[in-house]
Protein backbone atom coordinates (compact mmCIF):
# COMPACT_ATOMS: atom_id res chain seq x y z
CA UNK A 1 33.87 10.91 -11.14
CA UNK A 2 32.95 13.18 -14.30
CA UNK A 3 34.00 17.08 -13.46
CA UNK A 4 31.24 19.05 -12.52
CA UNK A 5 30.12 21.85 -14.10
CA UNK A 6 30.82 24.65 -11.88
CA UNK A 7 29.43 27.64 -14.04
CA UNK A 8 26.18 26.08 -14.24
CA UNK A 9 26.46 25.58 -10.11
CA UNK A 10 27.28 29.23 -9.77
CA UNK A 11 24.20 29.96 -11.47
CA UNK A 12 21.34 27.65 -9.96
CA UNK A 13 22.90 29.21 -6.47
CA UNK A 14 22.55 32.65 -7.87
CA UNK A 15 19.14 32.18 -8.79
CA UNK A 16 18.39 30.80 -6.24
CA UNK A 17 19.29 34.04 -3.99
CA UNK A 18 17.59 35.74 -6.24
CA UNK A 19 13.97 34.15 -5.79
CA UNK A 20 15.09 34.41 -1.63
CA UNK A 21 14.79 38.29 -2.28
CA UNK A 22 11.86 38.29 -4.15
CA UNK A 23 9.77 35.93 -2.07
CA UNK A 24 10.82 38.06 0.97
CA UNK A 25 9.79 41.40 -0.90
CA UNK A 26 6.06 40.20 -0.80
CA UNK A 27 5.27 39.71 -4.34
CA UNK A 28 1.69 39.20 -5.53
CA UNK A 29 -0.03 35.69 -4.73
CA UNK A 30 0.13 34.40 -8.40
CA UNK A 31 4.22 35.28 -8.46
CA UNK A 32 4.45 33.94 -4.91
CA UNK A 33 3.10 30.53 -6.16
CA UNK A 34 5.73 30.25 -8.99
CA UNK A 35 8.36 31.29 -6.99
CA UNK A 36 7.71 28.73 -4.66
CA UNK A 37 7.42 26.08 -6.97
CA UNK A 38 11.13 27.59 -8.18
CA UNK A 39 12.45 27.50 -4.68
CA UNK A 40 11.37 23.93 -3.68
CA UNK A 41 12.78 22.33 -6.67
CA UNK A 42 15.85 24.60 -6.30
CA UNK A 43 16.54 24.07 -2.60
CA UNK A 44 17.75 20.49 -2.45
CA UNK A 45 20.12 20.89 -5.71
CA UNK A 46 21.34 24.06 -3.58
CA UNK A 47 21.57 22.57 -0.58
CA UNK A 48 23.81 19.41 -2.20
CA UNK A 49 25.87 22.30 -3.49
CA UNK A 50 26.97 24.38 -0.60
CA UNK A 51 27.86 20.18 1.25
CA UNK A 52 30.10 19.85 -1.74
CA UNK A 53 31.83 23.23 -1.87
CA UNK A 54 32.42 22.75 2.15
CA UNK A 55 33.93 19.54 1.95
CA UNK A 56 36.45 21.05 -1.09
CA UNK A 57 37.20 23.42 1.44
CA UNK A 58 37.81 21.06 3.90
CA UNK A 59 39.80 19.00 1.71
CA UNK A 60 41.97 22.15 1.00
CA UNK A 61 42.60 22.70 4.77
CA UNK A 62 43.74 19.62 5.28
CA UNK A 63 46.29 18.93 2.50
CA UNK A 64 47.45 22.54 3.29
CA UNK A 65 47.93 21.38 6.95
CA UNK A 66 50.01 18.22 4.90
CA UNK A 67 52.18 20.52 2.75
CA UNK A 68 53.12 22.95 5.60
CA UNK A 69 56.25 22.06 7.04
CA UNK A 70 55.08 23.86 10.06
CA UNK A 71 52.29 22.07 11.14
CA UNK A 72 53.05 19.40 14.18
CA UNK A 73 53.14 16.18 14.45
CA UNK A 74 49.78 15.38 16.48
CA UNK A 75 48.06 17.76 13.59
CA UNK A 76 49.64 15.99 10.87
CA UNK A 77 48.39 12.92 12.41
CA UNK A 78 45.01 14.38 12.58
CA UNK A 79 44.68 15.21 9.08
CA UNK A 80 46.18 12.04 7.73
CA UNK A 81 43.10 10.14 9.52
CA UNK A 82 40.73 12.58 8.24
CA UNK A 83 41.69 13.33 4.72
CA UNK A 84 40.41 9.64 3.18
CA UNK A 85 36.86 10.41 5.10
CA UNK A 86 36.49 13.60 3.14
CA UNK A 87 37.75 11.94 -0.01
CA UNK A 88 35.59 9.62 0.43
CA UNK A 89 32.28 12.20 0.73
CA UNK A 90 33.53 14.11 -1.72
CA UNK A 91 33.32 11.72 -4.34
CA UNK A 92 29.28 10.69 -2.81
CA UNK A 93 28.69 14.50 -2.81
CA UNK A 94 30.16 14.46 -6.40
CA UNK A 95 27.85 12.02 -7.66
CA UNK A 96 24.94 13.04 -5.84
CA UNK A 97 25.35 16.40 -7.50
CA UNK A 98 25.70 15.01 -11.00
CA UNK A 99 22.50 13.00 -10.81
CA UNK A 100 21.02 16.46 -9.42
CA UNK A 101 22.68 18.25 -12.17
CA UNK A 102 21.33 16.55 -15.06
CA UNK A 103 18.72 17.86 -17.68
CA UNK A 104 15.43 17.84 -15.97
CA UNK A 105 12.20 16.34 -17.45
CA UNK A 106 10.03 19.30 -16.91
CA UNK A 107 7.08 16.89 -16.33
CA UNK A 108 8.57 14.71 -13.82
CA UNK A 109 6.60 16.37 -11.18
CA UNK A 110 3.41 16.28 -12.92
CA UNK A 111 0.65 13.77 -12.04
CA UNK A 112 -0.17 11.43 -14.56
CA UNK A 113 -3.26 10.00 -16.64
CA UNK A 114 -2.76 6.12 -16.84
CA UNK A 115 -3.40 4.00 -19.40
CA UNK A 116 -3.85 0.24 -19.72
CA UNK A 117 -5.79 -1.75 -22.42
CA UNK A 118 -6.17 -5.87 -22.85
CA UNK A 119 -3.93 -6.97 -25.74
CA UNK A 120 -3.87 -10.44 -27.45
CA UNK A 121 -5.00 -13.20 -24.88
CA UNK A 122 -8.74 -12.40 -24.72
CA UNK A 123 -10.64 -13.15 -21.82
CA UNK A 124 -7.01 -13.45 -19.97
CA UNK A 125 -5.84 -10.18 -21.09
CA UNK A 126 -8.30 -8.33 -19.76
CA UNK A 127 -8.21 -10.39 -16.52
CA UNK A 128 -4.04 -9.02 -16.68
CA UNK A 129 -4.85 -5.79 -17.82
CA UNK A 130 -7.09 -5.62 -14.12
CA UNK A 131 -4.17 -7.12 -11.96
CA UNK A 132 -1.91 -4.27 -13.68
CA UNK A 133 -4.14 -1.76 -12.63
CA UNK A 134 -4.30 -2.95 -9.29
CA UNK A 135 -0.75 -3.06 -8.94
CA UNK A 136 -0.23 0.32 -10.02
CA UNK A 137 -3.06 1.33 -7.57
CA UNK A 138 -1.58 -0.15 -4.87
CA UNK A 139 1.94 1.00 -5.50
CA UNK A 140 0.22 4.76 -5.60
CA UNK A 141 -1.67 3.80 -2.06
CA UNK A 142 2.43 3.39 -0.42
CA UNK A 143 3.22 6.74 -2.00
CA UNK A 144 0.48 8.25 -1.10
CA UNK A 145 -1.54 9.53 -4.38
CA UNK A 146 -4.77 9.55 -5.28
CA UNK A 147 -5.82 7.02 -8.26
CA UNK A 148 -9.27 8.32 -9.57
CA UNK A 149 -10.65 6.13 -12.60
CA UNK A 150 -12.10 8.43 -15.50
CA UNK A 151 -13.03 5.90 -17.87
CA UNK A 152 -13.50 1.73 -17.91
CA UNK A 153 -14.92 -0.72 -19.83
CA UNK A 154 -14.66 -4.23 -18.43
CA UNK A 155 -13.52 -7.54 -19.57
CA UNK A 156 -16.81 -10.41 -20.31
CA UNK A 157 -15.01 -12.53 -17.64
CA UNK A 158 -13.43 -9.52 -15.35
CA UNK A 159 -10.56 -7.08 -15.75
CA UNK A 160 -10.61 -4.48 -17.89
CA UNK A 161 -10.24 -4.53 -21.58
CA UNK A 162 -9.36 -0.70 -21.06
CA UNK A 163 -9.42 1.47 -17.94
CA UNK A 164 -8.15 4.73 -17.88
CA UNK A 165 -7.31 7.01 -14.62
CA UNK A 166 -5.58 10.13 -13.08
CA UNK A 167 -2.63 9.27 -10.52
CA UNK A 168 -2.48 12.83 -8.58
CA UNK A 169 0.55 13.56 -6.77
CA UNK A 170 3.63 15.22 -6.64
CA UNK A 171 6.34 13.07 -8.56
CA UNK A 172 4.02 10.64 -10.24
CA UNK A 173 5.25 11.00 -13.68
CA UNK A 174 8.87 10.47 -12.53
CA UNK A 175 8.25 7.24 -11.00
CA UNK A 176 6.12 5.76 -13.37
CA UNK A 177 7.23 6.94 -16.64
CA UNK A 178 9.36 3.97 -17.88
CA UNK A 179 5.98 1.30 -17.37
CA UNK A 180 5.00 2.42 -20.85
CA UNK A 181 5.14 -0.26 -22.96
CA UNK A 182 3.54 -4.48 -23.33
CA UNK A 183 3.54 -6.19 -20.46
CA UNK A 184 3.55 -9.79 -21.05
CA UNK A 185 1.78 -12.19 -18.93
CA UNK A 186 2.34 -16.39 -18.83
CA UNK A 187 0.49 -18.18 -16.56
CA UNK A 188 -2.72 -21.61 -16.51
CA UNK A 189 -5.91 -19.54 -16.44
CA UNK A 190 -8.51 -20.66 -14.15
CA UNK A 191 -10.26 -22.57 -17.24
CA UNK A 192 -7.31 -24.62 -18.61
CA UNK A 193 -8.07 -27.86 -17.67
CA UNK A 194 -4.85 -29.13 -18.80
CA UNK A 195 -2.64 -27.01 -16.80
CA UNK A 196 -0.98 -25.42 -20.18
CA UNK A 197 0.50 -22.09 -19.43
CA UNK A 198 -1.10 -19.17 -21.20
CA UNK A 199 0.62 -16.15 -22.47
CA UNK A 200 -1.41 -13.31 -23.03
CA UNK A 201 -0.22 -8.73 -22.72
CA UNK A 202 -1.70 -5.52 -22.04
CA UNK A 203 -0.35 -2.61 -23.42
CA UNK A 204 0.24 0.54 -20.35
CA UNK A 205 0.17 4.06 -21.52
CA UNK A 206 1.59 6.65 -18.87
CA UNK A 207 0.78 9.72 -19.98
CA UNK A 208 2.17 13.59 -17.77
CA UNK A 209 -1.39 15.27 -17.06
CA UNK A 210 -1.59 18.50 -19.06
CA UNK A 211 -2.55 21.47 -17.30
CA UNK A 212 -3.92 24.60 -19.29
CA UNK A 213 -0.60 25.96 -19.26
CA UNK A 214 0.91 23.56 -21.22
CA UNK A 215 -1.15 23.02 -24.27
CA UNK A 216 -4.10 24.85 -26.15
CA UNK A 217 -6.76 22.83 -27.53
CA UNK A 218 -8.75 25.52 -29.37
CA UNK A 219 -12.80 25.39 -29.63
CA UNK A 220 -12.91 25.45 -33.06
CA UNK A 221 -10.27 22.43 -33.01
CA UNK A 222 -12.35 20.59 -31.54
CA UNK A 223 -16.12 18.20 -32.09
CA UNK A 224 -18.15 17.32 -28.56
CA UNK A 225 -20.32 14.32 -29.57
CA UNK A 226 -23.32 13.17 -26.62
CA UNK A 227 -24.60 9.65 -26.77
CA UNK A 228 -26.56 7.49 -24.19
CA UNK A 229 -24.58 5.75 -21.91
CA UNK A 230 -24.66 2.42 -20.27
CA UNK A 231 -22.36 -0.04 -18.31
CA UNK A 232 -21.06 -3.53 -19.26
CA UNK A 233 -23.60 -6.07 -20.35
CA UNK A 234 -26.31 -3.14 -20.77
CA UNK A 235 -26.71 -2.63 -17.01
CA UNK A 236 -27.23 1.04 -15.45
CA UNK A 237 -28.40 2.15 -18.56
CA UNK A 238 -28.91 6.15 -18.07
CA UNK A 239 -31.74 7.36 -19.08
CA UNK A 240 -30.10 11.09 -20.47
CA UNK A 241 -27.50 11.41 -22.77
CA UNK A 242 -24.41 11.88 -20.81
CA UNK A 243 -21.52 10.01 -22.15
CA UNK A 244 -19.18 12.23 -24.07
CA UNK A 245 -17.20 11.79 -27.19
CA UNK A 246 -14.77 14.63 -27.98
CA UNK A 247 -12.59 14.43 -31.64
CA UNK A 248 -10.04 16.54 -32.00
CA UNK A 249 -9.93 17.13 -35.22
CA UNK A 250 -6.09 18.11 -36.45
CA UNK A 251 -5.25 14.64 -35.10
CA UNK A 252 -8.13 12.86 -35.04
CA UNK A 253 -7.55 12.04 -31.56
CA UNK A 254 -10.95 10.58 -30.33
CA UNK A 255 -11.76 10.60 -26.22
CA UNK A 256 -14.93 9.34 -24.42
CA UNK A 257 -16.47 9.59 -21.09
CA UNK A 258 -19.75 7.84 -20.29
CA UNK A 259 -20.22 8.49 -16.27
CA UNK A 260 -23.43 9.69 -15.19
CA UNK A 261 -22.66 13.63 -15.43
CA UNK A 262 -22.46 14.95 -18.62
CA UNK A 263 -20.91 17.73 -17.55
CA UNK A 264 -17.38 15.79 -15.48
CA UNK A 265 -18.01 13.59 -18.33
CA UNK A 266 -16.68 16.41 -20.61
CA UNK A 267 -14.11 17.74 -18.32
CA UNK A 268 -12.62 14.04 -17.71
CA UNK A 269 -12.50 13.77 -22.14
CA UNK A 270 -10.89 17.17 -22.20
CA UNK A 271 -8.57 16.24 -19.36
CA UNK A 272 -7.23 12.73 -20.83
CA UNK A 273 -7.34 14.70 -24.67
CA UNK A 274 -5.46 17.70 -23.35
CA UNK A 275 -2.58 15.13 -21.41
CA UNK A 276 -2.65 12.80 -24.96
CA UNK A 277 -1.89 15.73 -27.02
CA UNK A 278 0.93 17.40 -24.78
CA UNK A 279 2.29 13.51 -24.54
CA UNK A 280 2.53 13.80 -28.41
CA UNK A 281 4.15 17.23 -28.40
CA UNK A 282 6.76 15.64 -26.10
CA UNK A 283 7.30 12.36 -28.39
CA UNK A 284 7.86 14.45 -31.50
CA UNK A 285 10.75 16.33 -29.79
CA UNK A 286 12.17 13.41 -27.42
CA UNK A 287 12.43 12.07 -31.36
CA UNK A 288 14.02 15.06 -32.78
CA UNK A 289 16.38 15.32 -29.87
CA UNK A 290 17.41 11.98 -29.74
CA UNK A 291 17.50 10.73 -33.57
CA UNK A 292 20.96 10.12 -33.45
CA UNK A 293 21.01 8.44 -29.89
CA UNK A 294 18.14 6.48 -28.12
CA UNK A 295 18.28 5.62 -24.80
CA UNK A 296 17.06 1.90 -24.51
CA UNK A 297 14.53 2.94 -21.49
CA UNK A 298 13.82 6.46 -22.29
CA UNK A 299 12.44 5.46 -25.68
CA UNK A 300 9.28 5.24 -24.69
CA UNK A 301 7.96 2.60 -27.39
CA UNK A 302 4.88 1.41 -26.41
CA UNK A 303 4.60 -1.35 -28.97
CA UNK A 304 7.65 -2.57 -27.31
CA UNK A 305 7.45 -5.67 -25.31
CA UNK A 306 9.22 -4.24 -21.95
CA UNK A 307 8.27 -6.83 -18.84
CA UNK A 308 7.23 -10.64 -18.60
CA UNK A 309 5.00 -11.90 -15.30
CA UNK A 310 6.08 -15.53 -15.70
CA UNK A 311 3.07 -17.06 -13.06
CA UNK A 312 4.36 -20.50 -12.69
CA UNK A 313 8.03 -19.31 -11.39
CA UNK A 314 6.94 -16.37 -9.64
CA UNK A 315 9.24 -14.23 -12.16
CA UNK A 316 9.37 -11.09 -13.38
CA UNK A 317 11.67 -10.16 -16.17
CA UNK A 318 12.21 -6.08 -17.47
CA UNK A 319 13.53 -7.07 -20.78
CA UNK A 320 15.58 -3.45 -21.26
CA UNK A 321 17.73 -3.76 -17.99
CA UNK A 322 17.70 -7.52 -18.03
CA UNK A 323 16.74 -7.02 -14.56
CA UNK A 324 14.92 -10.49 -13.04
CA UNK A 325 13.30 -10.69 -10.00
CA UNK A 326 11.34 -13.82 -7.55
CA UNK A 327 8.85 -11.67 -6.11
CA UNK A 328 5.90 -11.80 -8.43
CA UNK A 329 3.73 -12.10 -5.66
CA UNK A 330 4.85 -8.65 -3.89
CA UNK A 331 5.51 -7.27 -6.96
CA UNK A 332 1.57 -7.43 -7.67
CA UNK A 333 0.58 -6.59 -3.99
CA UNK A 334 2.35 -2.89 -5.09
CA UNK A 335 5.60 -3.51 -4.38
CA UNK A 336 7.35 -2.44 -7.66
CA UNK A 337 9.71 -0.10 -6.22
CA UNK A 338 12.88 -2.22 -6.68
CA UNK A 339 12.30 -1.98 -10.39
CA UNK A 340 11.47 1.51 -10.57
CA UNK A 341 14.30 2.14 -9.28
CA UNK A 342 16.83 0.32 -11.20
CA UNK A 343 14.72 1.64 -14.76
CA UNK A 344 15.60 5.35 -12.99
CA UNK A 345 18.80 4.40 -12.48
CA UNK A 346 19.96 2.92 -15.83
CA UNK A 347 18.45 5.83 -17.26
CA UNK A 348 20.40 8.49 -15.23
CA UNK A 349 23.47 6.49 -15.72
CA UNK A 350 23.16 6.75 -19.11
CA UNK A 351 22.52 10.79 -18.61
CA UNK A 352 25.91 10.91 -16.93
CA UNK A 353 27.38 9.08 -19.66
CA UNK A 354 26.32 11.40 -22.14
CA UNK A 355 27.49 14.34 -19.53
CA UNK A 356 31.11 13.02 -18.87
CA UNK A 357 31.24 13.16 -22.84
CA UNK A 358 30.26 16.57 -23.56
CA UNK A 359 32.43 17.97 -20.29
């Protein structure tokens, strides 16, 4: 186990006394809020601390009790059986309180706007692209968010050759973060008549929703286009011009919205533009911070080929963990925790890497 950084300890539970005081002291409701926020991701990383500094002292105890000649021989005994058992949670504690201790994302709590469009495969892509977004809907159904769709355009045959929507909850971005990326599909589509195995991707964008707060998108920055809207194949043609096409120009970042109120229709635009342009914010310095050394998960290439759904043997494959599972089916029902997980955890064992270096 890497040392731990005690100064750094010292001062999270300092702080954290500190925000005690002033939440007790009644400040007003806007401070209150942020305190809050403070406390709640503060408490558990506090909490962890205060376990680990009582089993060091309970660890000291009993190798005192050891070293003092005095001590008798039925307390001896005592602390001879219980010294390995503290050992034991010490080291846990210890590297529960490294993982706690590394750098924080400061949008891993955010909700997130997500992102999938049909790649090469045609008609089959976009049928992929919809059995992505179903996935990811019904992995956000066991967790309890809320997946609201903000733009779609379907596929001639089904699926989606885009859809775009907001997962709201607390967490989201943490969890889903590392699905950036192609996602390769091979399987016989429904119209192969020769039972020849297809292979077709969609590309997923996962994206930290932006809140005011975190990036400015001036007026004058900015070019709000209306145009009539209407749904695949021409149907529910509106008969007002409601769809919405904002530029912004700096980037030439281009968003639309074509539901049937002009007015969400621009806050939805200005919603996705606002969480595309703080995403790019945070590539350029996850880039500048990390020229000299990538992590293979946290690079966050999405023109890199990251998963294959392999139909025919009910596979799936993450390609940067070499990580292979046999539950394709579950795994498309929602139940992608198990590689979630392990992406999170390759990626914080690579944090602790990096920490044990610098210590």
């Amino acid at each position: 186990m890497a040392k731990l950084p005690v100064e750094k300890m010292r001062e999270l539970e300092r702080r954290f006394g500190e925000i005690e005081a002033r939440m007790s002291a009644g400040p007003a409701a806007d401070v209150y809020v942020k305190l809050a926020s403070e406390y709640s991701e503060l408490e558990p990383v506090v909490k962890k601390i205060r376990e680990y500094q009582a089993a060091t002292a309970e660890e000291a105890d009993l190798r005192s009790m050891l070293s003092d000649k005095g001590t008798d021989r039925e307390m001896r005994d005592l602390a001879e059986m219980e010294l390995p058992d503290v050992q034991a949670r010490l080291e846990t504690l210890g590297t529960e309180m490294q993982i706690l201790l590394l750098p924080k994302d400061a949008a891993d709590e955010k909700s997130a706007i997500l992102e999938i469009r049909a790649g090469t495969g045609g008609s089959e892509a976009a049928l992929f692209a919809g059995d992505l977004f179903r996935m990811y809907e019904r992995f956000a159904s066991t967790k309890g968010w809320k997946v609201e769709v903000l733009s779609s355009s379907e596929g001639d045959a089904g699926g989606f050759k885009e859809i775009i929507a907001t997962v709201t909850g607390r967490g989201v971005f943490s969890k889903l973060k590392f699905e950036s990326g192609v996602h390769r599909v091979q399987r016989v589509p429904d119209t192969e008549t020769q039972g020849r195995i297809h292979t077709s991707a969609a590309t997923v964008a996962v994206l930290p929703e932006a809140e005011d707060i975190d990036i400015e998108v001036r007026a004058e920055d900015i070019r709000i286009d209306t145009m009539r809207s209407s749904g695949a194949g021409g149907q529910h043609v509106n008969t007002t011009d409601s769809a919405v096409r904002i530029t912004h120009l700096p980037t030439g970042l281009v968003v639309t919205s074509s539901e049937k109120s002009q007015h969400q229709n621009r806050a939805k635009a200005m919603q996705v533009l606002r969480s595309r342009l703080y995403d790019m914010e945070r590539q350029k310095i996850d880039n500048e911070r990390s020229a000299d050394r990538k992590s293979q998960v946290g690079s966050g290439d999405r023109s890199e080929r990251i998963r294959t759904y392999n139909f025919p043997q009910g596979r799936v494959t993450d390609h940067r963990i070499n990580l292979t599972l046999y539950k394709l089916d579950r795994m498309m029902e929602g139940d992608i925790d198990e590689v979630v997980d392990a992406l999170i955890n390759d990626y914080q064992a690579g944090q602790l890497a990096q920490l044990g270096e610098s210590l």
